[in-house]
PDB file of N, CA and C in Angstrom:
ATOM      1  N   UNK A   1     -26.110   4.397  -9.980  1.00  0.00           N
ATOM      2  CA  UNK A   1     -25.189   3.272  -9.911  1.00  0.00           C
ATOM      3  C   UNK A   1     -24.849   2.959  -8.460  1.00  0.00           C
ATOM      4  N   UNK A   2     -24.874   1.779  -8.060  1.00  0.00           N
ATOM      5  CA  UNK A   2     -24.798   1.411  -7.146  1.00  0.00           C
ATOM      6  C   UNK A   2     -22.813   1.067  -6.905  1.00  0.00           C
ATOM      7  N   UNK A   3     -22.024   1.383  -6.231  1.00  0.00           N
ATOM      8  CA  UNK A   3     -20.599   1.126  -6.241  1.00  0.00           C
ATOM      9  C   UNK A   3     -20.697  -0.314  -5.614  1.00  0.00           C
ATOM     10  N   UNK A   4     -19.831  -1.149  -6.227  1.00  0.00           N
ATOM     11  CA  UNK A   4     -18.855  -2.200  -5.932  1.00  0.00           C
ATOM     12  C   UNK A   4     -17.477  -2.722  -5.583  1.00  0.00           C
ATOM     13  N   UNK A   5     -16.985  -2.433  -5.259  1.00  0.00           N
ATOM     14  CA  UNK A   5     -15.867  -2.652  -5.472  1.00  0.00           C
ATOM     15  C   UNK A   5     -15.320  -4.490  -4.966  1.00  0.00           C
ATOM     16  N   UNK A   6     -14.292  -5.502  -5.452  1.00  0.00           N
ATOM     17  CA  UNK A   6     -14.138  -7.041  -5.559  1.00  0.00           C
ATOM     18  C   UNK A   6     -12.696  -6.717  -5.312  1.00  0.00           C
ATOM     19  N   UNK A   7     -11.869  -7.397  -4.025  1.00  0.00           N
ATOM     20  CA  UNK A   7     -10.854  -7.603  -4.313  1.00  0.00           C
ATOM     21  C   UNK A   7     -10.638  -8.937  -4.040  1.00  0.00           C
ATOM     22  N   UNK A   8     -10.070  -9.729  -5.088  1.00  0.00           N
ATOM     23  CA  UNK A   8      -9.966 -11.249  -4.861  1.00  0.00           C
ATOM     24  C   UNK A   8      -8.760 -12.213  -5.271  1.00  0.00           C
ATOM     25  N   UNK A   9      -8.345 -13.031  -4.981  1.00  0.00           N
ATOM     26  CA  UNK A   9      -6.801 -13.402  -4.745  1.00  0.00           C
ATOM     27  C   UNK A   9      -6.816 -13.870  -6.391  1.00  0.00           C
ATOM     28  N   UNK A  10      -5.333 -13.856  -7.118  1.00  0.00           N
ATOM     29  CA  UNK A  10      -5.297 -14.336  -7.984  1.00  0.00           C
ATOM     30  C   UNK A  10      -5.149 -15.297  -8.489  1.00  0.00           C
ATOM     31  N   UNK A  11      -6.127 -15.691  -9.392  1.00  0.00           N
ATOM     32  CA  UNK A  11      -6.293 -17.059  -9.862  1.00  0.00           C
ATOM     33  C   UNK A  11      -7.637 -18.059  -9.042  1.00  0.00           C
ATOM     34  N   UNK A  12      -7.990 -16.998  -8.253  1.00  0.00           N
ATOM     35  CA  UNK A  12      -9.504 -18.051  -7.551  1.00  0.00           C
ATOM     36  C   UNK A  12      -9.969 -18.114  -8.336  1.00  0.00           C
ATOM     37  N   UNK A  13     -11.638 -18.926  -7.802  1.00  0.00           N
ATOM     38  CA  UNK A  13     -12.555 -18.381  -8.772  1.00  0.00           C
ATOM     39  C   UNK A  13     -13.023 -17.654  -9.260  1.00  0.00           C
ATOM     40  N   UNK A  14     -13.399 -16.722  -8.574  1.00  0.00           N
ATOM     41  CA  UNK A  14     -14.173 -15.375  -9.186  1.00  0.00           C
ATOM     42  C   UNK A  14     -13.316 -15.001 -10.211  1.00  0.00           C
ATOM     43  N   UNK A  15     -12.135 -14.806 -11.092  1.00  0.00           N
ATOM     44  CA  UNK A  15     -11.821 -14.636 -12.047  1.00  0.00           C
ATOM     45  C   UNK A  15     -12.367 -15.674 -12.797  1.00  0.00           C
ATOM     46  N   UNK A  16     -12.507 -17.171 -12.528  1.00  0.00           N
ATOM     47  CA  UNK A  16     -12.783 -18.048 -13.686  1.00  0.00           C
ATOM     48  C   UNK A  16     -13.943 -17.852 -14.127  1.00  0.00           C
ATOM     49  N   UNK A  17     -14.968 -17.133 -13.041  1.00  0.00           N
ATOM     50  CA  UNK A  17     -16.447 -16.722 -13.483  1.00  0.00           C
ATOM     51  C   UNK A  17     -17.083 -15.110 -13.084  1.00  0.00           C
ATOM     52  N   UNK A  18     -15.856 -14.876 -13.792  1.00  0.00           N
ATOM     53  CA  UNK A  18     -16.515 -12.948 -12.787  1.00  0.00           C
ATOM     54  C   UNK A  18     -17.847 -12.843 -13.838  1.00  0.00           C
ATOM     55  N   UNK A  19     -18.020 -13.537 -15.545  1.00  0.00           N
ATOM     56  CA  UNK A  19     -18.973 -13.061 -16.296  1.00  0.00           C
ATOM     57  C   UNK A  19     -20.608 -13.646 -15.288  1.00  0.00           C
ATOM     58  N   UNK A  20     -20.640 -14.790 -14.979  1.00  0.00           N
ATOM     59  CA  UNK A  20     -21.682 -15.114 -14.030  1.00  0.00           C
ATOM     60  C   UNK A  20     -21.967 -14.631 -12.908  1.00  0.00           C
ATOM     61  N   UNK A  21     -20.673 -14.066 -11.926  1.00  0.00           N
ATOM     62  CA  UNK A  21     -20.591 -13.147 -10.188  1.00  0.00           C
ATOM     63  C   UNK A  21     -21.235 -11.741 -11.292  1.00  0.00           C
ATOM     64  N   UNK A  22     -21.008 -11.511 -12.057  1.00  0.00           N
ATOM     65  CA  UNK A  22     -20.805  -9.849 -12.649  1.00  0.00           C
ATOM     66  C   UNK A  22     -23.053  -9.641 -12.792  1.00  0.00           C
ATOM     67  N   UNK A  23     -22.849 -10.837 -13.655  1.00  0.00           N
ATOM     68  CA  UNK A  23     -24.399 -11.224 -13.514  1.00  0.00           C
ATOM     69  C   UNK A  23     -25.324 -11.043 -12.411  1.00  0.00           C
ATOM     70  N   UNK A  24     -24.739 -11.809 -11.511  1.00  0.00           N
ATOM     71  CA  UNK A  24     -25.624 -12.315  -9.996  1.00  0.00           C
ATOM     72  C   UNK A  24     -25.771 -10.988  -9.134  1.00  0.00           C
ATOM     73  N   UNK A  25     -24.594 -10.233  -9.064  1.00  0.00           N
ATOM     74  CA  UNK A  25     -24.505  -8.962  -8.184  1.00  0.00           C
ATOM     75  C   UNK A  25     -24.851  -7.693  -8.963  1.00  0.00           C
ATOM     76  N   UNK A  26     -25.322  -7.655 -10.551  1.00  0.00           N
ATOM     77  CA  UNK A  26     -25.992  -6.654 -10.727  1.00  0.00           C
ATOM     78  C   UNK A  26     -27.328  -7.007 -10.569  1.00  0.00           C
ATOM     79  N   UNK A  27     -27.787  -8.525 -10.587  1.00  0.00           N
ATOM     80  CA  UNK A  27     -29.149  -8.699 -10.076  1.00  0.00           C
ATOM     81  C   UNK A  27     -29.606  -8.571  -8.990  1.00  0.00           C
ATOM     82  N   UNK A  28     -28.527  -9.065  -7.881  1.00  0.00           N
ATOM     83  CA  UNK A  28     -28.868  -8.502  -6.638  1.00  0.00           C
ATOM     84  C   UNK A  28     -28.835  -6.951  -5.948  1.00  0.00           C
ATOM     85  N   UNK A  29     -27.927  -6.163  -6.717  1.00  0.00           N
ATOM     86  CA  UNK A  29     -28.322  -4.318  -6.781  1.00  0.00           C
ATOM     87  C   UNK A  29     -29.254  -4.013  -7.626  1.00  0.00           C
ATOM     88  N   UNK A  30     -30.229  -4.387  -8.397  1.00  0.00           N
ATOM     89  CA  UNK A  30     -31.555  -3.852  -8.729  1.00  0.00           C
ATOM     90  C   UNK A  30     -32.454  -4.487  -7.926  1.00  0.00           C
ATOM     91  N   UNK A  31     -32.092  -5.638  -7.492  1.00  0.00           N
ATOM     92  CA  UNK A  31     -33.248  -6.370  -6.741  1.00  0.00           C
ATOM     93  C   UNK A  31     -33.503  -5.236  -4.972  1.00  0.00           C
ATOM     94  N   UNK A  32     -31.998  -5.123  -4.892  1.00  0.00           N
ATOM     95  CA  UNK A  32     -32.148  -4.636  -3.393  1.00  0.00           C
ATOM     96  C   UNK A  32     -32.034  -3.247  -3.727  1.00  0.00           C
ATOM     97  N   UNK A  33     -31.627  -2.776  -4.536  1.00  0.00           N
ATOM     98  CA  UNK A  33     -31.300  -0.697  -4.749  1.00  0.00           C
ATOM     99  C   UNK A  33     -32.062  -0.199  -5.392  1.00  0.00           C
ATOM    100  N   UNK A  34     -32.420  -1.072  -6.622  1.00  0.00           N
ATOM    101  CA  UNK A  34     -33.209  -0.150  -7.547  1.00  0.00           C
ATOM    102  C   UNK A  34     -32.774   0.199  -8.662  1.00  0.00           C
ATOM    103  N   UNK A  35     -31.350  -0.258  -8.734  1.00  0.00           N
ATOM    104  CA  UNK A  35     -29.719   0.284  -9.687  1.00  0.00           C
ATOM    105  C   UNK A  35     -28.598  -0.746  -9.434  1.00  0.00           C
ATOM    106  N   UNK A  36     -28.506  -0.504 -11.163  1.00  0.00           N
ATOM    107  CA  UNK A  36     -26.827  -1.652 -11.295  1.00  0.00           C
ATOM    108  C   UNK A  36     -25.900  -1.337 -10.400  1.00  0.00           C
ATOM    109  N   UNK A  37     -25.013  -2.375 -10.552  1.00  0.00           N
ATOM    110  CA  UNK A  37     -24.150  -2.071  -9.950  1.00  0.00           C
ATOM    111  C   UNK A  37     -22.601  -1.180 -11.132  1.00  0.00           C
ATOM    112  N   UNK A  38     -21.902  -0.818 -10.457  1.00  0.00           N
ATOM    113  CA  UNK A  38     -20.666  -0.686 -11.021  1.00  0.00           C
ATOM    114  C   UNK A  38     -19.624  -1.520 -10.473  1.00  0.00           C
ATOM    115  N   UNK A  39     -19.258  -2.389 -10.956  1.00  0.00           N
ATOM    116  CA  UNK A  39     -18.112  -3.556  -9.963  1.00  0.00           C
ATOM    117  C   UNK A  39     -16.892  -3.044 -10.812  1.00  0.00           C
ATOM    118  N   UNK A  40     -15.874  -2.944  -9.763  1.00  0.00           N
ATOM    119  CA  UNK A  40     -14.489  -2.672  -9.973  1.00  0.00           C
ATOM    120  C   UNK A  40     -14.008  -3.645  -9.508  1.00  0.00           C
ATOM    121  N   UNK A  41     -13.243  -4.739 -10.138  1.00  0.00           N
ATOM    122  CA  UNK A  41     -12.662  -6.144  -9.898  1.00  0.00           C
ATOM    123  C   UNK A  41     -10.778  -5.314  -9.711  1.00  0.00           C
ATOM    124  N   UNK A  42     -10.514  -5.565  -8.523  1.00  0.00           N
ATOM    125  CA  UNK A  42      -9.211  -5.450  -8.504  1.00  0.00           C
ATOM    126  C   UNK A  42      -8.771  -6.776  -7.529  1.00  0.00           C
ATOM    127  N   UNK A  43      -7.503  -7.684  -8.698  1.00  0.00           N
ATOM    128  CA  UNK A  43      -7.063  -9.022  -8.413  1.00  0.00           C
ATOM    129  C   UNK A  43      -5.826  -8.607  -7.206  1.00  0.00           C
ATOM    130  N   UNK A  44      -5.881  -9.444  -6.347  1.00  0.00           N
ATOM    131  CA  UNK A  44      -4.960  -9.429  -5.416  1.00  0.00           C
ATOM    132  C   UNK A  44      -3.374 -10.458  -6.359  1.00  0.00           C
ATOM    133  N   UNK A  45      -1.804 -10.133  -6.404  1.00  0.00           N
ATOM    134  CA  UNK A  45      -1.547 -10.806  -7.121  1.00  0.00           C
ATOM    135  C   UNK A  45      -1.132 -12.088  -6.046  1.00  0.00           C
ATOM    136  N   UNK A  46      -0.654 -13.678  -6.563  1.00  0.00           N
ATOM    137  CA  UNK A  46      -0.172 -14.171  -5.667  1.00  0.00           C
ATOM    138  C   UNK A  46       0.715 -13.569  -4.966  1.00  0.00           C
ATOM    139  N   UNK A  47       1.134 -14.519  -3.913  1.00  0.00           N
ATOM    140  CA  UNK A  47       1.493 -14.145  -2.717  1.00  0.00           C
ATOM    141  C   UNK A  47       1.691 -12.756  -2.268  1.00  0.00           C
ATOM    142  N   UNK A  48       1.064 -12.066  -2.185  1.00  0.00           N
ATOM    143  CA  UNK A  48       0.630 -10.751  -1.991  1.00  0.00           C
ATOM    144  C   UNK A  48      -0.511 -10.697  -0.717  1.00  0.00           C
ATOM    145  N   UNK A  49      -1.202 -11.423  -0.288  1.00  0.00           N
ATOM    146  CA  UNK A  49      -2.458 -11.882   0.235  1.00  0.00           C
ATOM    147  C   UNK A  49      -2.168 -12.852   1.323  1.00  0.00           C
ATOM    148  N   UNK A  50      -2.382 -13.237   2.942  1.00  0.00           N
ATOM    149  CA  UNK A  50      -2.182 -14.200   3.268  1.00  0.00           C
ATOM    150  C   UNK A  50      -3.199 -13.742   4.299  1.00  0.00           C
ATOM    151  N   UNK A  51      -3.225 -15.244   5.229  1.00  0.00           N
ATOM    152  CA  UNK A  51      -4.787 -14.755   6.275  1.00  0.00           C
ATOM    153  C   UNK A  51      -3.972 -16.370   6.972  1.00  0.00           C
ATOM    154  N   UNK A  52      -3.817 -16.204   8.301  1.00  0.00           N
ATOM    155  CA  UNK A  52      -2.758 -16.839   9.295  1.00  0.00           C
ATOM    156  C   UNK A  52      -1.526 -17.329   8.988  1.00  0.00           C
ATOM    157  N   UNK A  53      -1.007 -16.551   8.002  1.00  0.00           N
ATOM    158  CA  UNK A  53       0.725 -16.794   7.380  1.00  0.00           C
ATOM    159  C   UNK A  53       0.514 -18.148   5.893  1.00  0.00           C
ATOM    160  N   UNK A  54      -0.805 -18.067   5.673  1.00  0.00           N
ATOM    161  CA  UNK A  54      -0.883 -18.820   4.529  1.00  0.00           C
ATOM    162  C   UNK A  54      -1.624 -17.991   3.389  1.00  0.00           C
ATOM    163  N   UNK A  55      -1.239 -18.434   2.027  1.00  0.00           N
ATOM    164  CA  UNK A  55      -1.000 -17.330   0.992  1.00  0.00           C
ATOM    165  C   UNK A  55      -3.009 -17.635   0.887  1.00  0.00           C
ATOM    166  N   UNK A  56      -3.403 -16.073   0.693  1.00  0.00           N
ATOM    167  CA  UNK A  56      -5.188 -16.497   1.780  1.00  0.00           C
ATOM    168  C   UNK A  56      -5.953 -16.519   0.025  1.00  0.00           C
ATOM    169  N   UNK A  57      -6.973 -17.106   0.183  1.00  0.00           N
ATOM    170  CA  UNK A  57      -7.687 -17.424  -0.585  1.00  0.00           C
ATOM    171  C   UNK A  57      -9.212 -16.480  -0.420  1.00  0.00           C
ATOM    172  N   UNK A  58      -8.933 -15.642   0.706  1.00  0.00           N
ATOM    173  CA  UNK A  58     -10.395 -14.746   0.628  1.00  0.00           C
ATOM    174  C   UNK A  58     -10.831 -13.675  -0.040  1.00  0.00           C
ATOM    175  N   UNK A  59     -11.917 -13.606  -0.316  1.00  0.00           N
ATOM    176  CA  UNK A  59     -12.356 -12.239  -1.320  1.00  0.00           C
ATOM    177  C   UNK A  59     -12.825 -11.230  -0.475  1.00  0.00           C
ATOM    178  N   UNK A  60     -12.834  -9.639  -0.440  1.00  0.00           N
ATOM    179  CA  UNK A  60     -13.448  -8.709   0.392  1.00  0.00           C
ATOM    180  C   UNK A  60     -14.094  -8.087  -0.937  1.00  0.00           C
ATOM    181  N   UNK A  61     -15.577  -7.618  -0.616  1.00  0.00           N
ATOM    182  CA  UNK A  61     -16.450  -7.063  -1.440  1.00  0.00           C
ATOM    183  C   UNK A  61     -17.178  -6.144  -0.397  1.00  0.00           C
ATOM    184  N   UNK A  62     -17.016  -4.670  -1.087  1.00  0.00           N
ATOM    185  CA  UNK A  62     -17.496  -4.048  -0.241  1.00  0.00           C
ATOM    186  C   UNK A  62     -18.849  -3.204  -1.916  1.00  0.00           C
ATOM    187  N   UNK A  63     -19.971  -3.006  -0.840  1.00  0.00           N
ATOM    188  CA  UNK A  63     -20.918  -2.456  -1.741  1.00  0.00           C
ATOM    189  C   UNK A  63     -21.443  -1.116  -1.177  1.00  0.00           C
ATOM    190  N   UNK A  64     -21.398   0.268  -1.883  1.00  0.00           N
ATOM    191  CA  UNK A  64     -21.669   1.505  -1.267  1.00  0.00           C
ATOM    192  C   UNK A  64     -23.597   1.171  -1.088  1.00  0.00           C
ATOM    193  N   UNK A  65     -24.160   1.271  -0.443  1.00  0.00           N
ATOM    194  CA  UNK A  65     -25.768   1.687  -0.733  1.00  0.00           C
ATOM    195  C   UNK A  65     -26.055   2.535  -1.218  1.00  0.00           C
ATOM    196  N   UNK A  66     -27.122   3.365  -1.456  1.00  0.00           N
ATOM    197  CA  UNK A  66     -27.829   4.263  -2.194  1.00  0.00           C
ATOM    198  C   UNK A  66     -29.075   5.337  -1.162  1.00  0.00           C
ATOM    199  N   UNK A  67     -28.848   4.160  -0.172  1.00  0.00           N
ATOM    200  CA  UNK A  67     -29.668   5.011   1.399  1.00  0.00           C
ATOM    201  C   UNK A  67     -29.389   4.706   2.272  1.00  0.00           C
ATOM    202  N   UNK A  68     -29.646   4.770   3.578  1.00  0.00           N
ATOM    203  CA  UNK A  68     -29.534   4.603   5.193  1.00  0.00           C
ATOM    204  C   UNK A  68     -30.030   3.408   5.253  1.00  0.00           C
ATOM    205  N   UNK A  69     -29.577   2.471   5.837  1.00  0.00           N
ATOM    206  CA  UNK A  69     -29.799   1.157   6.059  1.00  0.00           C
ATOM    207  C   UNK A  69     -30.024   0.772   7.482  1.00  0.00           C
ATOM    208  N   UNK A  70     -31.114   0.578   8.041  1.00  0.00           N
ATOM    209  CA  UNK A  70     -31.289   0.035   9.291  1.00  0.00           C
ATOM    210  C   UNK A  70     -30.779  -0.949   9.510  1.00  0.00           C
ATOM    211  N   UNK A  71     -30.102  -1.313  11.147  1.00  0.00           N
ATOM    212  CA  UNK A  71     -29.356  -2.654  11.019  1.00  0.00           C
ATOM    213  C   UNK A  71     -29.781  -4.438  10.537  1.00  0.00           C
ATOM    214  N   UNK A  72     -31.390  -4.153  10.646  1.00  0.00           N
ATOM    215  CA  UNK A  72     -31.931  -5.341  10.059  1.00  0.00           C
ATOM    216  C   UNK A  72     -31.989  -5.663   8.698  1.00  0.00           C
ATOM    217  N   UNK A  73     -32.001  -4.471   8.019  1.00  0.00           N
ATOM    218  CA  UNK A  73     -31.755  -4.660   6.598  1.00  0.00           C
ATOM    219  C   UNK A  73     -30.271  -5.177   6.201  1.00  0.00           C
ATOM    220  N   UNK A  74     -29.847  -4.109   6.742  1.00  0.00           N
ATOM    221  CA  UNK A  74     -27.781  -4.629   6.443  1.00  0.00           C
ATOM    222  C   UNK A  74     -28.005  -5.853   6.471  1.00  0.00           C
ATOM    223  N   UNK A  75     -28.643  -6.404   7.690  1.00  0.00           N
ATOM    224  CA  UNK A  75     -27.954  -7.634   7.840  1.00  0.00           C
ATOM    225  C   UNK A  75     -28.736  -8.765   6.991  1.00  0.00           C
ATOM    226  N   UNK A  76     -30.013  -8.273   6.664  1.00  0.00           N
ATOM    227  CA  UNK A  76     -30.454  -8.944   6.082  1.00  0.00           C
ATOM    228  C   UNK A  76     -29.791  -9.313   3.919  1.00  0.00           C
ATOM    229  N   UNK A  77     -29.109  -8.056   3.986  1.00  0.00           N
ATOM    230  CA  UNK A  77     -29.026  -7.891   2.826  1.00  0.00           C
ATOM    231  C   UNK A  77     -27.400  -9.173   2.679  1.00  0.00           C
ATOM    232  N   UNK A  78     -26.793  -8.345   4.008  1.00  0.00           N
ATOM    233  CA  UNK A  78     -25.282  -9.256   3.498  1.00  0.00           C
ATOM    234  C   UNK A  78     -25.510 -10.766   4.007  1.00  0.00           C
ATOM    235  N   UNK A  79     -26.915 -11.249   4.338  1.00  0.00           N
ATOM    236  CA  UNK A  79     -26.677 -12.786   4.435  1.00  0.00           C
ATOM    237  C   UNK A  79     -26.507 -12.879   3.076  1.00  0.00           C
ATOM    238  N   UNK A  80     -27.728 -12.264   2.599  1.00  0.00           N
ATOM    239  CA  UNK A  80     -28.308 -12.905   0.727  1.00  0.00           C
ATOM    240  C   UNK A  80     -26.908 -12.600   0.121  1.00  0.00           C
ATOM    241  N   UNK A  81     -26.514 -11.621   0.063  1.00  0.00           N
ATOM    242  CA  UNK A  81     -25.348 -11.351  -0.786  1.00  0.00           C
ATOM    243  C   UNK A  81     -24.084 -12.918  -0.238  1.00  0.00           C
ATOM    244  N   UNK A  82     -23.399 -12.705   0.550  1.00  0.00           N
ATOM    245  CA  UNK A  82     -22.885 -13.504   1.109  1.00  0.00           C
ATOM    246  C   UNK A  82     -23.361 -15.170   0.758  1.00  0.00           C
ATOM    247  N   UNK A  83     -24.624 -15.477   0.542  1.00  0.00           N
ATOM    248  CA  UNK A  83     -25.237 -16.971   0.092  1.00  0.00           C
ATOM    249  C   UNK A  83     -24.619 -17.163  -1.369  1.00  0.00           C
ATOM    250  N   UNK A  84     -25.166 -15.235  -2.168  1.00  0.00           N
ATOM    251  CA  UNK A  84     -24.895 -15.432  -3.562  1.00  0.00           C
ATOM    252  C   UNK A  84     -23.217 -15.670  -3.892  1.00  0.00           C
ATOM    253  N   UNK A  85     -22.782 -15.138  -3.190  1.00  0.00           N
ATOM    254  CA  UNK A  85     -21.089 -15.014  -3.437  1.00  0.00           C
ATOM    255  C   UNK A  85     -20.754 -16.480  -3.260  1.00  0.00           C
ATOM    256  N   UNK A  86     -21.035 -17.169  -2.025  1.00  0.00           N
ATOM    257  CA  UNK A  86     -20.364 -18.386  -1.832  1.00  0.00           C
ATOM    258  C   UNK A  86     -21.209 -19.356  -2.758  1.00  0.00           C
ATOM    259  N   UNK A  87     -22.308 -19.493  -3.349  1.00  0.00           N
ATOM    260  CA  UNK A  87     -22.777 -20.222  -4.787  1.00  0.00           C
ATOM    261  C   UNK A  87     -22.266 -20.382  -5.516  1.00  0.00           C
ATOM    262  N   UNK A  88     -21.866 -18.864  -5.850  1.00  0.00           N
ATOM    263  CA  UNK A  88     -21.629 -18.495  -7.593  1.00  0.00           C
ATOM    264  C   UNK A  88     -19.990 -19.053  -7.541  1.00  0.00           C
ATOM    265  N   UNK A  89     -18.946 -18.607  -6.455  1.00  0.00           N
ATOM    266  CA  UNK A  89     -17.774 -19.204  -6.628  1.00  0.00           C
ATOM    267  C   UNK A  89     -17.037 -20.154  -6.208  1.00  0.00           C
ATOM    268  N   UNK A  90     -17.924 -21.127  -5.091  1.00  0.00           N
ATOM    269  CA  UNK A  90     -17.595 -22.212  -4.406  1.00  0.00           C
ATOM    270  C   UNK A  90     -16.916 -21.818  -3.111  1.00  0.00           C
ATOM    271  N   UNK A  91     -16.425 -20.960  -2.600  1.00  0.00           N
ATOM    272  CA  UNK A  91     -16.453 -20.913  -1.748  1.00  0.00           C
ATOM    273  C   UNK A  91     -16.883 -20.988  -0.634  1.00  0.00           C
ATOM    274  N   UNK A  92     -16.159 -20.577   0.310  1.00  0.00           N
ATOM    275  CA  UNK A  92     -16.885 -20.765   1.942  1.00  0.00           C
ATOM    276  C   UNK A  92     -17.515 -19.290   2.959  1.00  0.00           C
ATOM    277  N   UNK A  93     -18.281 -20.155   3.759  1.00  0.00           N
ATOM    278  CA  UNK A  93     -18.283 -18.515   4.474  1.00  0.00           C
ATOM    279  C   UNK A  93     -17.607 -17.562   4.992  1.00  0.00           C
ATOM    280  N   UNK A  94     -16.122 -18.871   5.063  1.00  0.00           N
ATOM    281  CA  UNK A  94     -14.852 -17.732   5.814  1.00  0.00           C
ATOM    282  C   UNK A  94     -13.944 -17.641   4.873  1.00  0.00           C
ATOM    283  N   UNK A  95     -14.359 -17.358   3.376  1.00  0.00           N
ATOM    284  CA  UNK A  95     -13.448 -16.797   2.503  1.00  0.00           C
ATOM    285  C   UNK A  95     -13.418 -15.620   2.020  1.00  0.00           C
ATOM    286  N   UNK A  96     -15.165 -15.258   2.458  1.00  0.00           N
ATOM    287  CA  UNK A  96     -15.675 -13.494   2.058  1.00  0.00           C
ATOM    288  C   UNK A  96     -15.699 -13.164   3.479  1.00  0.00           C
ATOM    289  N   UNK A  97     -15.563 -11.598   3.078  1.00  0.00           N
ATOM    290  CA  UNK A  97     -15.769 -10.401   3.755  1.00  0.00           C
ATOM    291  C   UNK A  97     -16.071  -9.769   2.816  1.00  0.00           C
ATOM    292  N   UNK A  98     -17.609  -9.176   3.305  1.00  0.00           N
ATOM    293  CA  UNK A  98     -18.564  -8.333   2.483  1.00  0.00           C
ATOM    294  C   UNK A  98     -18.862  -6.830   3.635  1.00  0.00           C
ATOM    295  N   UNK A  99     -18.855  -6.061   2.680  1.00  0.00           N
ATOM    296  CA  UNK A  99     -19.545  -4.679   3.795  1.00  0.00           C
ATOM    297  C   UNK A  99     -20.418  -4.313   2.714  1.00  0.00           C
ATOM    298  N   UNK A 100     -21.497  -3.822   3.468  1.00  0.00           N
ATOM    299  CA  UNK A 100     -22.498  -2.894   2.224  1.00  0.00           C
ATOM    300  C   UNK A 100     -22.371  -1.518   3.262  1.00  0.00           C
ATOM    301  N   UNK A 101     -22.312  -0.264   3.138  1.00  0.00           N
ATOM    302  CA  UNK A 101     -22.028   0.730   3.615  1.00  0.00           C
ATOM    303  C   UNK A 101     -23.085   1.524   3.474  1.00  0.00           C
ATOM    304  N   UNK A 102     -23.651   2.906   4.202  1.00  0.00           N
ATOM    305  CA  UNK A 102     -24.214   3.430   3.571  1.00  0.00           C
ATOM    306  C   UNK A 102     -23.723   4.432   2.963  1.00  0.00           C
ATOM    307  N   UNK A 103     -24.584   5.781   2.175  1.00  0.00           N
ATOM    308  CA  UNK A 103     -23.831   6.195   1.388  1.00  0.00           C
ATOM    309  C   UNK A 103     -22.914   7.776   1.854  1.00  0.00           C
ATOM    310  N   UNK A 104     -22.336   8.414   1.596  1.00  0.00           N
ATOM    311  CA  UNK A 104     -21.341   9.142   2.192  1.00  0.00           C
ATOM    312  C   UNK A 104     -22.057  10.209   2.651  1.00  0.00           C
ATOM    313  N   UNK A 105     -22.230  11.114   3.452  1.00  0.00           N
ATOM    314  CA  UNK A 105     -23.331  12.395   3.896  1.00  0.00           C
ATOM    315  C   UNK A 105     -22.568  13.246   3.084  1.00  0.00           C
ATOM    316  N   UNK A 106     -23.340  14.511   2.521  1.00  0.00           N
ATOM    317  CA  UNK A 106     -22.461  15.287   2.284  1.00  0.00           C
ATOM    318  C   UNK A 106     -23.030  16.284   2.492  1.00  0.00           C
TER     319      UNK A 106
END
């Protein structure tokens, strides 16, 4: 399983379509990992959230990897991800913040 974790303001979109985002980003973790994802959707509630003293409308999605990621891949991976996110929920490019990480050493 690939980790997900979504935190996104309440009442955007991505609640009106997490069943289609839920879709798109387990296609894009088999496409790029090899493995589903596990998405943990935790809603930011209103005004709880703001980004320059206005109540913020951005989503942060962070995705664990499954291996060591060279920096061309990262980056290659969080354009695509980042294209899919702002598709699927109308948003903009400065409404996400995405990290894909690699995975923890142990």
């Amino acid at each position: 399983m690939i980790n997900c974790s979504c935190l996104v303001q309440e009442g955007q979109s991505p609640d009106l379509k997490k069943t289609e985002i839920q879709a798109a980003i387990q296609e894009f973790t088999v496409r790029s990992f090899g493995l589903e994802a596990r998405i943990v959707w935790t809603p930011v509630a209103a005004g709880n959230g703001f980004t320059a003293g206005k109540p913020s409308t951005s989503s942060v999605v962070s995705i664990t990897s499954n291996e060591k990621l060279s920096p061309a891949r990262r980056q290659s991976l969080l354009q695509e991800f980042v294209a899919l996110w702002t598709t699927e929920t109308g948003s903009t490019i400065d409404e996400i913040v995405a990290v894909i990480t690699d995975p923890a050493e142990t």
